[in-house]
Protein backbone atom coordinates (compact mmCIF):
# COMPACT_ATOMS: atom_id res chain seq x y z
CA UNK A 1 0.00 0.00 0.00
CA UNK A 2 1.10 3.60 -0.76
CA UNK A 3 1.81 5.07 2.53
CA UNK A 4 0.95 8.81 1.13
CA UNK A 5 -2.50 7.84 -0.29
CA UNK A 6 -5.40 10.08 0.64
CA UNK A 7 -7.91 9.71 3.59
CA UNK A 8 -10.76 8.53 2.13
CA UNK A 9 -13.99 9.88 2.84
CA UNK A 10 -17.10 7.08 2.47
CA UNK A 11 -20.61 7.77 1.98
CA UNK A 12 -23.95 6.25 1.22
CA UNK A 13 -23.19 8.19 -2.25
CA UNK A 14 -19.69 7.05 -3.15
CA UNK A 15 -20.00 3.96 -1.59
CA UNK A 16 -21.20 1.71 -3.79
CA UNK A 17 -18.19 3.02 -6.31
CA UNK A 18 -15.74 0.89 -4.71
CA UNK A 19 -14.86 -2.98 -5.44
CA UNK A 20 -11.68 -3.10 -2.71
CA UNK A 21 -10.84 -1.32 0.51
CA UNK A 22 -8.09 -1.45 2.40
CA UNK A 23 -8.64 -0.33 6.07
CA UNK A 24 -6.01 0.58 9.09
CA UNK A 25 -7.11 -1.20 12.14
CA UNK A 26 -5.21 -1.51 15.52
CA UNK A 27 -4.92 -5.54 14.50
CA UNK A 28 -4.06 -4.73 11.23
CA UNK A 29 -5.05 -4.00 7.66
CA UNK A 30 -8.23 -5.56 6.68
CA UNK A 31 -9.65 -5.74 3.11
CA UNK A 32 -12.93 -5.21 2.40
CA UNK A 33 -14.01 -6.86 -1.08
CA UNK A 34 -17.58 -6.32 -2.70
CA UNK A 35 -17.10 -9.94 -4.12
CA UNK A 36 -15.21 -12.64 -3.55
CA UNK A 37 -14.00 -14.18 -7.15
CA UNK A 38 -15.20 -17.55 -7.47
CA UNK A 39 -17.55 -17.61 -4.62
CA UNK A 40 -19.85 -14.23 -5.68
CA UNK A 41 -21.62 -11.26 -3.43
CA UNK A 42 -21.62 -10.71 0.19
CA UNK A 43 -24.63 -13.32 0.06
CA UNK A 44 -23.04 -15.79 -1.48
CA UNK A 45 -19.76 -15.58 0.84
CA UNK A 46 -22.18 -15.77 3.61
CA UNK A 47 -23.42 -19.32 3.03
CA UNK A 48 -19.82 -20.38 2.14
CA UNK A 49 -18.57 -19.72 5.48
CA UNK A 50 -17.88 -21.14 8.72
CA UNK A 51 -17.91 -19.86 12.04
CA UNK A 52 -14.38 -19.76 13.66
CA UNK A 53 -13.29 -18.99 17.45
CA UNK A 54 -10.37 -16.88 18.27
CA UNK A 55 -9.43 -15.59 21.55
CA UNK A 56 -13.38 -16.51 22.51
CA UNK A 57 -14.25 -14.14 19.46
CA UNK A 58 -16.69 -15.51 17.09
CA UNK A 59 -15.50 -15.07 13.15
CA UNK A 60 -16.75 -15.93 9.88
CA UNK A 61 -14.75 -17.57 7.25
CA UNK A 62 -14.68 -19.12 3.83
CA UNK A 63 -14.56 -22.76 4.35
CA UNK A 64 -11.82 -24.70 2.95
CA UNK A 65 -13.39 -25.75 -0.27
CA UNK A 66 -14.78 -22.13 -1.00
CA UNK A 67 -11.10 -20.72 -0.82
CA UNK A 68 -9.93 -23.51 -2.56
CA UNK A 69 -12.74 -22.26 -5.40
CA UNK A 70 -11.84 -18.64 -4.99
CA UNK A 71 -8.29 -19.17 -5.43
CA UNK A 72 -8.15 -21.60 -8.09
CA UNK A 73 -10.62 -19.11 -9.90
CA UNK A 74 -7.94 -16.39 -9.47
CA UNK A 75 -5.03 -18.54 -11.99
CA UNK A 76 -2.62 -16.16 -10.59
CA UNK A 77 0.90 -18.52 -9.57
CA UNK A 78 0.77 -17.52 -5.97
CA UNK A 79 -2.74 -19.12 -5.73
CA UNK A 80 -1.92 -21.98 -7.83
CA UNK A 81 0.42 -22.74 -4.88
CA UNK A 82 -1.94 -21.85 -2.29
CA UNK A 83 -4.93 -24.59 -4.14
CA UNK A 84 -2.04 -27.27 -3.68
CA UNK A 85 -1.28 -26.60 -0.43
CA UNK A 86 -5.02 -25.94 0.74
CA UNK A 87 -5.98 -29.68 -0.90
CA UNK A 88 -2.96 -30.87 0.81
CA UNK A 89 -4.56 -29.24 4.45
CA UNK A 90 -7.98 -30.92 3.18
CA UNK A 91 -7.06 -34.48 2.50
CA UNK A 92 -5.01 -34.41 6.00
CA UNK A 93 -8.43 -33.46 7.35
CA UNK A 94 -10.31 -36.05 5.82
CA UNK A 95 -7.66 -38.74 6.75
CA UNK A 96 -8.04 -37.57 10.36
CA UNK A 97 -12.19 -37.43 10.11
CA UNK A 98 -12.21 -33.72 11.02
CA UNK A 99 -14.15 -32.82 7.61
């Protein structure tokens, strides 16, 4: 990220405008997509996620086969590494029962 990029301003006007944010928190950045590639809208994410617990914090994910759909949808080489290593994390998982 460019460290001299503007403050942005949102709004119920502009908002819709933008497909990717990328917001300063005090945990880090977080990126906010409009769609997920391979998986669809914010509805569509919804129903292809889990719920995870961190730190007793509740958080929803992509499960493992809908990243394994968005990134092979992607085709960029850093995801075609990530797929292989992702099926690698999923057959362990189904060897062990856990999925």
């Amino acid at each position: 990220m460019n460290p001299n990029r503007p403050v942005l301003e949102l709004n119920s006007n502009n908002i819709k405008d933008f497909k990717n944010l990328y917001l300063d928190t005090d945990i880090g950045q977080l990126d906010c997509l409009n769609e997920v590639q391979g998986i669809g809208d914010f509805d569509e994410v919804f129903k292809n996620a889990i719920t995870i617990n961190i730190d007793e914090r509740n958080y929803k994910v992509l499960s493992l086969d809908a990243l394994i759909r968005a990134k092979k949808s992607l085709d960029r080489p850093q995801d075609k590494h990530d797929v292989i290593q992702l099926e690698a994390i999923k057959e362990a998982r189904q060897q062990e029962g856990k999925l």
